[in-house]
PDB file of N, CA and C in Angstrom:
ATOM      1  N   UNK A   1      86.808  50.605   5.239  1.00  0.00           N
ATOM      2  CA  UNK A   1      85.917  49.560   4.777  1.00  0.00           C
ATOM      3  C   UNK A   1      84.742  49.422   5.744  1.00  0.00           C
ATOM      4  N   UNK A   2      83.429  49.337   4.944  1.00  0.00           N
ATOM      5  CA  UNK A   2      82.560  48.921   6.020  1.00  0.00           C
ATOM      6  C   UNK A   2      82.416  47.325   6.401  1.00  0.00           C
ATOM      7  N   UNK A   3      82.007  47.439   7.853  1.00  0.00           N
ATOM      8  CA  UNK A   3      81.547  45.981   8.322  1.00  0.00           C
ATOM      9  C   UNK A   3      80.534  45.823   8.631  1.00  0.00           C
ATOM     10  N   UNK A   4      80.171  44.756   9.009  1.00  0.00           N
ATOM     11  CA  UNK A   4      78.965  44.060   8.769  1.00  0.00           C
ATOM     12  C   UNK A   4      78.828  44.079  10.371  1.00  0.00           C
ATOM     13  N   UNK A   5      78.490  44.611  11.846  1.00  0.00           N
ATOM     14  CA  UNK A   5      77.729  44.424  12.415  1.00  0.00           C
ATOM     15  C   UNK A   5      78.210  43.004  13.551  1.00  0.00           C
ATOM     16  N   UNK A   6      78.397  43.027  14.356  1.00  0.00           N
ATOM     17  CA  UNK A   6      78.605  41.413  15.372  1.00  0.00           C
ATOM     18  C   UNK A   6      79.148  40.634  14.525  1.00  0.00           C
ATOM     19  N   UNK A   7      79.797  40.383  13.387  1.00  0.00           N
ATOM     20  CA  UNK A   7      80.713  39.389  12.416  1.00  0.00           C
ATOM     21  C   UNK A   7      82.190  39.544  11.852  1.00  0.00           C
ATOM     22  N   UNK A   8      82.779  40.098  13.358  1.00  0.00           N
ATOM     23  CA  UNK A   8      84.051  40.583  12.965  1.00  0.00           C
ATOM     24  C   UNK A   8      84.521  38.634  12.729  1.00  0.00           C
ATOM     25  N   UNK A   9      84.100  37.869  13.561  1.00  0.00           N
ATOM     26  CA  UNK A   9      85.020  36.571  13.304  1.00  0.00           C
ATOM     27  C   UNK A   9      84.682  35.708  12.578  1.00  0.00           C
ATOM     28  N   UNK A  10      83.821  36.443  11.713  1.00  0.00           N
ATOM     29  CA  UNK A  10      83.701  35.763  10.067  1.00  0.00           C
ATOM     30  C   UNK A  10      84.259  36.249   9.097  1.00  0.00           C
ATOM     31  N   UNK A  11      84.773  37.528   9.097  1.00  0.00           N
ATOM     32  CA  UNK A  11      85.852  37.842   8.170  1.00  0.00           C
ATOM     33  C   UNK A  11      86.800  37.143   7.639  1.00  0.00           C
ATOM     34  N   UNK A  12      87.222  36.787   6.359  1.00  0.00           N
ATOM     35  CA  UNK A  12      87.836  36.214   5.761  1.00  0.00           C
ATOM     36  C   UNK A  12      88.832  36.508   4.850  1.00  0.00           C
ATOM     37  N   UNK A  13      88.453  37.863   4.523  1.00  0.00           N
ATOM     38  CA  UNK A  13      89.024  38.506   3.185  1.00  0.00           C
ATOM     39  C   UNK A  13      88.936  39.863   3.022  1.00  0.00           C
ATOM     40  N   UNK A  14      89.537  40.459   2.221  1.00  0.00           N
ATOM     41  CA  UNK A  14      89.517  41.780   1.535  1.00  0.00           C
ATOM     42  C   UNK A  14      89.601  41.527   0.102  1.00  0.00           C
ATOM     43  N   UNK A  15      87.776  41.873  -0.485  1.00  0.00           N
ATOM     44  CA  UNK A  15      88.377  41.909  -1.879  1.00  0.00           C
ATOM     45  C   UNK A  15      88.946  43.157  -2.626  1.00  0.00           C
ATOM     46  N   UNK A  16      89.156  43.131  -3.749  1.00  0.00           N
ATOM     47  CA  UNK A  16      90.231  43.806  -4.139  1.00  0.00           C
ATOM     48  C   UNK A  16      89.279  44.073  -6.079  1.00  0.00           C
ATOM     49  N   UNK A  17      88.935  45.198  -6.257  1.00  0.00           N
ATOM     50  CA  UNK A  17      88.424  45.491  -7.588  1.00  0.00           C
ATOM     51  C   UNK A  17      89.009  46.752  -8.435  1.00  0.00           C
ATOM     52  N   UNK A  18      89.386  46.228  -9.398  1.00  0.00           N
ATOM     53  CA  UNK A  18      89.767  47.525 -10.456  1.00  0.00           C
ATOM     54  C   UNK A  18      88.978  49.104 -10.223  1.00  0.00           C
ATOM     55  N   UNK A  19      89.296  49.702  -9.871  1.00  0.00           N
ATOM     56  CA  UNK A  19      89.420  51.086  -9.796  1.00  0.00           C
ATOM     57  C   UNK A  19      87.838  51.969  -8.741  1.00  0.00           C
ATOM     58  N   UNK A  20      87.944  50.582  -7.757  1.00  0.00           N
ATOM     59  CA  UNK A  20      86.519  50.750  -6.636  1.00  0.00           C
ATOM     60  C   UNK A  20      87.282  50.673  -5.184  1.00  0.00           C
ATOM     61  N   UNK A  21      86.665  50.525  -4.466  1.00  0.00           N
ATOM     62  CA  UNK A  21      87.235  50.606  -2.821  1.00  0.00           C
ATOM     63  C   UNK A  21      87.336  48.887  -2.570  1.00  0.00           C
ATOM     64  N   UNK A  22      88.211  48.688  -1.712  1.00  0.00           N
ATOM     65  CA  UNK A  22      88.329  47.467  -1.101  1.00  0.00           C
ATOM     66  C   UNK A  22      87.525  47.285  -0.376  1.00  0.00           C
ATOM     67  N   UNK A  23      86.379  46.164  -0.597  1.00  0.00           N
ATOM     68  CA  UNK A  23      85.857  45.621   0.693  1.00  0.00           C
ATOM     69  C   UNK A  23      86.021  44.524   1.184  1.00  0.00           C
ATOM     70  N   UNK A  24      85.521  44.409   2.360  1.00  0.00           N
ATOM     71  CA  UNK A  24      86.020  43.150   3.592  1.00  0.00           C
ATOM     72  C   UNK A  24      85.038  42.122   2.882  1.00  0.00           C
ATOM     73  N   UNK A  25      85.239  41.243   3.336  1.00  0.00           N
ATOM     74  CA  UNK A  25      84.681  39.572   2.773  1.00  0.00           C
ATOM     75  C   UNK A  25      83.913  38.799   3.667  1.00  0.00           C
ATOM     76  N   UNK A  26      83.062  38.501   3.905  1.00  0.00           N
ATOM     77  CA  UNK A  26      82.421  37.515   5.094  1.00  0.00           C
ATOM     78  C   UNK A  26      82.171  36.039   4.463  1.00  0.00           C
ATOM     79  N   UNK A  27      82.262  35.415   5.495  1.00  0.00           N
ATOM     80  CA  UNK A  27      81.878  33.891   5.465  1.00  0.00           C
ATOM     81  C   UNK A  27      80.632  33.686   5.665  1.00  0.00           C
ATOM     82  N   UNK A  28      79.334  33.295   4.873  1.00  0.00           N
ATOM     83  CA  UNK A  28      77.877  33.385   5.331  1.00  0.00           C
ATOM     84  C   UNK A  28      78.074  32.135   6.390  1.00  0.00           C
ATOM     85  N   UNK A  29      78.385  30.678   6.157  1.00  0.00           N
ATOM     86  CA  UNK A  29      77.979  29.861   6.266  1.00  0.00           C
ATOM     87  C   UNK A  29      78.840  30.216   8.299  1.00  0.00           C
ATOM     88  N   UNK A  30      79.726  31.133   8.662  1.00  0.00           N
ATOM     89  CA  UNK A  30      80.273  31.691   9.499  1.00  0.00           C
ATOM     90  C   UNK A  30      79.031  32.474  10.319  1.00  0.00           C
ATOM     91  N   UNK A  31      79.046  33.655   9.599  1.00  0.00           N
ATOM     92  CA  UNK A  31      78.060  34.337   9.717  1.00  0.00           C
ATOM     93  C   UNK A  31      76.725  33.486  10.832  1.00  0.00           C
ATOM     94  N   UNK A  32      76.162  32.829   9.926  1.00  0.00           N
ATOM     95  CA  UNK A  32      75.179  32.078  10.379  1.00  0.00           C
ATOM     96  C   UNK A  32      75.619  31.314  12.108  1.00  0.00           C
ATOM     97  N   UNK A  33      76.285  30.911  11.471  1.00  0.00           N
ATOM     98  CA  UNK A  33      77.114  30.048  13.301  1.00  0.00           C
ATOM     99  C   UNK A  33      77.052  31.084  14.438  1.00  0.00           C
ATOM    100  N   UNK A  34      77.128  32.231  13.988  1.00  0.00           N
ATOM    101  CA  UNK A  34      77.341  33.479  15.239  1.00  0.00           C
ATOM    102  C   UNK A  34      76.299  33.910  15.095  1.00  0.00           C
ATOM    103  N   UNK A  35      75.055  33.882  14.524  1.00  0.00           N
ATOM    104  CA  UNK A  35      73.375  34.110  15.010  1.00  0.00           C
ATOM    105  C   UNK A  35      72.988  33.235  16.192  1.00  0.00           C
ATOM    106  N   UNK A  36      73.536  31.566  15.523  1.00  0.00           N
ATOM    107  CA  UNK A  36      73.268  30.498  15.934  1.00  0.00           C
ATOM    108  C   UNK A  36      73.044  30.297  17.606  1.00  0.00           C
ATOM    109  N   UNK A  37      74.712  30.770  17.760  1.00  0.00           N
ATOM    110  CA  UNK A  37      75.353  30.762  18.913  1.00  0.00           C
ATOM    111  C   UNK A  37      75.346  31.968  19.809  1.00  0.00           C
ATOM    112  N   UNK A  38      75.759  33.116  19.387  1.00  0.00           N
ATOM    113  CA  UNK A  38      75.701  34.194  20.081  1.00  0.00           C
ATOM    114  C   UNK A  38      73.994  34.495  20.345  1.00  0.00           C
ATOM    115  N   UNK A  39      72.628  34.463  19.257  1.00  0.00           N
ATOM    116  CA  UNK A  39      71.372  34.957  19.508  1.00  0.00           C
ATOM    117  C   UNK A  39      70.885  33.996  19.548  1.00  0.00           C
ATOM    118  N   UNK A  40      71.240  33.109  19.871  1.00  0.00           N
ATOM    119  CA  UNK A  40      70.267  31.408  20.006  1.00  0.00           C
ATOM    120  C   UNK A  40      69.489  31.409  19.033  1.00  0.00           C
ATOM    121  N   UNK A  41      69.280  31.510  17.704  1.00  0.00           N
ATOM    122  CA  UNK A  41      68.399  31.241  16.857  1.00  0.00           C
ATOM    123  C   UNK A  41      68.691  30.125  16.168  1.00  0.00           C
ATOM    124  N   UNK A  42      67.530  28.942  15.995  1.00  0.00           N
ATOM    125  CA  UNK A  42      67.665  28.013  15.421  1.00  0.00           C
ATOM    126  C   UNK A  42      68.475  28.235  13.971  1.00  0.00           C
ATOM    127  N   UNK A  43      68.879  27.362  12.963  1.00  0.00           N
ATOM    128  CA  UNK A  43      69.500  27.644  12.332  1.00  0.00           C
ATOM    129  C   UNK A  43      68.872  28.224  10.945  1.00  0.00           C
ATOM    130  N   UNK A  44      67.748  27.620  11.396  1.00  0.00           N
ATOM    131  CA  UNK A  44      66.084  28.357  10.074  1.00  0.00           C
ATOM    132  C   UNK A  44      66.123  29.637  10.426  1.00  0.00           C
ATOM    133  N   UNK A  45      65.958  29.777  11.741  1.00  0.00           N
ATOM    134  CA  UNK A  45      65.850  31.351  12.000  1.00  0.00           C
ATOM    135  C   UNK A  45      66.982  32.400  11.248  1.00  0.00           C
ATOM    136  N   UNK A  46      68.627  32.053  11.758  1.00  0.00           N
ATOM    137  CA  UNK A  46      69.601  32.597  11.166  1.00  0.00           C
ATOM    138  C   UNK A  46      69.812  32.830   9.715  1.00  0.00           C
ATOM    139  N   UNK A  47      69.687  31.667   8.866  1.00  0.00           N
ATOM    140  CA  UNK A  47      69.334  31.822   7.570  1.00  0.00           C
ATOM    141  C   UNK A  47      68.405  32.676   6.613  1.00  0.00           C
ATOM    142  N   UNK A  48      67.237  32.809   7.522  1.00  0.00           N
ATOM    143  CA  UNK A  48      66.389  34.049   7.138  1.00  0.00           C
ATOM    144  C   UNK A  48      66.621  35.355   7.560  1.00  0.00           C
ATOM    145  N   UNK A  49      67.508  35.536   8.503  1.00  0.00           N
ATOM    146  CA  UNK A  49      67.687  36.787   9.208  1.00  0.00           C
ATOM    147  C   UNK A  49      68.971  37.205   8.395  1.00  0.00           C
ATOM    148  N   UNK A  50      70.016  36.354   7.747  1.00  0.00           N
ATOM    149  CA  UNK A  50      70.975  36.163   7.114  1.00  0.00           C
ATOM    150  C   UNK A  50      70.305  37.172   5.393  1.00  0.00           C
ATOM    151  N   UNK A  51      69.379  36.451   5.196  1.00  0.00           N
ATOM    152  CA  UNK A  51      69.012  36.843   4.028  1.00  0.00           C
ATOM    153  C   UNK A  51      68.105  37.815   3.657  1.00  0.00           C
ATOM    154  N   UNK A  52      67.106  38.265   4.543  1.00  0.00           N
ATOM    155  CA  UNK A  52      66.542  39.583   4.639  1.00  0.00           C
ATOM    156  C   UNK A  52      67.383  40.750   5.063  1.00  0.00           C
ATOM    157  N   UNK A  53      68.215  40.053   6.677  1.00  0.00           N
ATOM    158  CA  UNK A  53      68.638  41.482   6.807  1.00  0.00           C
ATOM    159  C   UNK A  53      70.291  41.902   6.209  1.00  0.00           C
ATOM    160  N   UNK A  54      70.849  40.872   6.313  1.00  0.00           N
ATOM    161  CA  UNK A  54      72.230  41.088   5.994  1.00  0.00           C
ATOM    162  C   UNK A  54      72.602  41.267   4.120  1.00  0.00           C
ATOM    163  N   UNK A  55      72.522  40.249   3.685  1.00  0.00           N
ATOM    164  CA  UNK A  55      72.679  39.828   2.628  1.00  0.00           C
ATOM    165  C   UNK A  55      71.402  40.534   1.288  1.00  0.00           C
ATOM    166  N   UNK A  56      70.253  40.795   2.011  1.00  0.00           N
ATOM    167  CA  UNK A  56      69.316  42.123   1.272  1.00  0.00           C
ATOM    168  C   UNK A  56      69.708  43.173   1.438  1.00  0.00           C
ATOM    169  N   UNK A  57      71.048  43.814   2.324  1.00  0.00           N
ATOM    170  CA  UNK A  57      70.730  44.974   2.160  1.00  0.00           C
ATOM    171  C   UNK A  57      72.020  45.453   1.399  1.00  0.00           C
ATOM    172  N   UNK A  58      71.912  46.867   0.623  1.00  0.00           N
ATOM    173  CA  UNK A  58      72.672  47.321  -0.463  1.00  0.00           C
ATOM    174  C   UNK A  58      73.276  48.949   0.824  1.00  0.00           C
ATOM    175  N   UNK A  59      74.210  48.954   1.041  1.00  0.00           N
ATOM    176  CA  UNK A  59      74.773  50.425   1.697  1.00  0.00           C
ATOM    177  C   UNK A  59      75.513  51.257   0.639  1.00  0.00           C
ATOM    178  N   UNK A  60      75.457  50.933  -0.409  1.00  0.00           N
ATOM    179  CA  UNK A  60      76.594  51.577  -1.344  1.00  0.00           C
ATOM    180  C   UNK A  60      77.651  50.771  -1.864  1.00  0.00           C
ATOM    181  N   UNK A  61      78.512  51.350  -2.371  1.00  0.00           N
ATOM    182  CA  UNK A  61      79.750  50.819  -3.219  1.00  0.00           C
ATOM    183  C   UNK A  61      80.668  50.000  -2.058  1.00  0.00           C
ATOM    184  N   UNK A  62      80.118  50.289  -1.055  1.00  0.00           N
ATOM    185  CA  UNK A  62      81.427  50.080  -0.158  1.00  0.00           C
ATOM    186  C   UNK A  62      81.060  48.711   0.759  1.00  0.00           C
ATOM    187  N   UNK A  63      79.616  48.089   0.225  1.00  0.00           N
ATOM    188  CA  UNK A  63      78.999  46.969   1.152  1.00  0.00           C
ATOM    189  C   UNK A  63      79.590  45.982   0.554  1.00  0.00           C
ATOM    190  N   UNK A  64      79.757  45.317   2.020  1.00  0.00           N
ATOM    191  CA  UNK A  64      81.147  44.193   2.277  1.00  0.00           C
ATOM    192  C   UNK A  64      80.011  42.840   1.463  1.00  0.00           C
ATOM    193  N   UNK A  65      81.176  41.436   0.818  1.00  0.00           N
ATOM    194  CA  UNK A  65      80.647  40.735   0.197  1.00  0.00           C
ATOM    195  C   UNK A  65      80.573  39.620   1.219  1.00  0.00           C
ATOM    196  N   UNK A  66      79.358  38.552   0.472  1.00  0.00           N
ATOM    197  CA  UNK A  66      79.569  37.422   1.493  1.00  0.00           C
ATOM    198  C   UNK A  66      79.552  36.326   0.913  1.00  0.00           C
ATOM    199  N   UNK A  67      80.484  35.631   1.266  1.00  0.00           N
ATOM    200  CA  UNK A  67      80.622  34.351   0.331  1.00  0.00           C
ATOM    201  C   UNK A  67      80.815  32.984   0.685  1.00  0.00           C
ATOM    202  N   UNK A  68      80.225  31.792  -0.195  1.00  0.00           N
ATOM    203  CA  UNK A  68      80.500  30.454   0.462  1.00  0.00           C
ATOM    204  C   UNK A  68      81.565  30.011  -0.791  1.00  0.00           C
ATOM    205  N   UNK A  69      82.339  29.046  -0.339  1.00  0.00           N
ATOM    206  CA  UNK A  69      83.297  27.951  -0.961  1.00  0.00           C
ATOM    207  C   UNK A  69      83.060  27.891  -2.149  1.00  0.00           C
ATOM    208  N   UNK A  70      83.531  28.109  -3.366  1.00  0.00           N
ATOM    209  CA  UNK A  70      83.038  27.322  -4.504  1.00  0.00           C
ATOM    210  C   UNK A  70      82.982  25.801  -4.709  1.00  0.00           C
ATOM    211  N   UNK A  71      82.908  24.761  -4.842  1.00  0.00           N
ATOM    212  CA  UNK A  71      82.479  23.561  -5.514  1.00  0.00           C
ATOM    213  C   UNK A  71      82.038  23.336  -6.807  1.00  0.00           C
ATOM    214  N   UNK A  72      83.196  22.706  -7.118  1.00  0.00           N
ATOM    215  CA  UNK A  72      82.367  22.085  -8.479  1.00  0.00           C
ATOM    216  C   UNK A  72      81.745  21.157  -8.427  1.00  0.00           C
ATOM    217  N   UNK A  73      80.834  20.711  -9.149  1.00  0.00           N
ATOM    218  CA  UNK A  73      79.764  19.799  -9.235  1.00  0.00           C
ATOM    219  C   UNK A  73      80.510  18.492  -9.839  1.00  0.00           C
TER     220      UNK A  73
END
């Protein structure tokens, strides 16, 4: 499985899809906390760096998902 880069302790999961590869699962709202903290970036900063670089980019079949909580409204 691929990973995502400095976010081993946002891992959360392995998803699991009909007849594709398993990939690992990240926590964004995680994610973000370890920009926060580990690269001192304000939390505006992380969020954009979150979403251009991580979360824009496509590696193939095998790029890990990232996900927040569902809530219902």
């Amino acid at each position: 499985m691929l990973k995502a880069d400095g976010f081993d302790k946002a891992i959360i999961g392995v998803g699991m899809r009909c007849g594709q590869t398993d990939v690992l699962i990240y926590d964004v709202d995680e994610c973000i906390d370890i920009l926060v903290q580990r690269d001192k970036m304000s939390y505006n900063e992380a969020m954009e760096y979150m979403e251009f670089n991580v979360l824009g980019s496509w590696v193939g079949e095998e790029t890990p998902i990232f996900m927040r909580p569902y809530e219902e409204e």
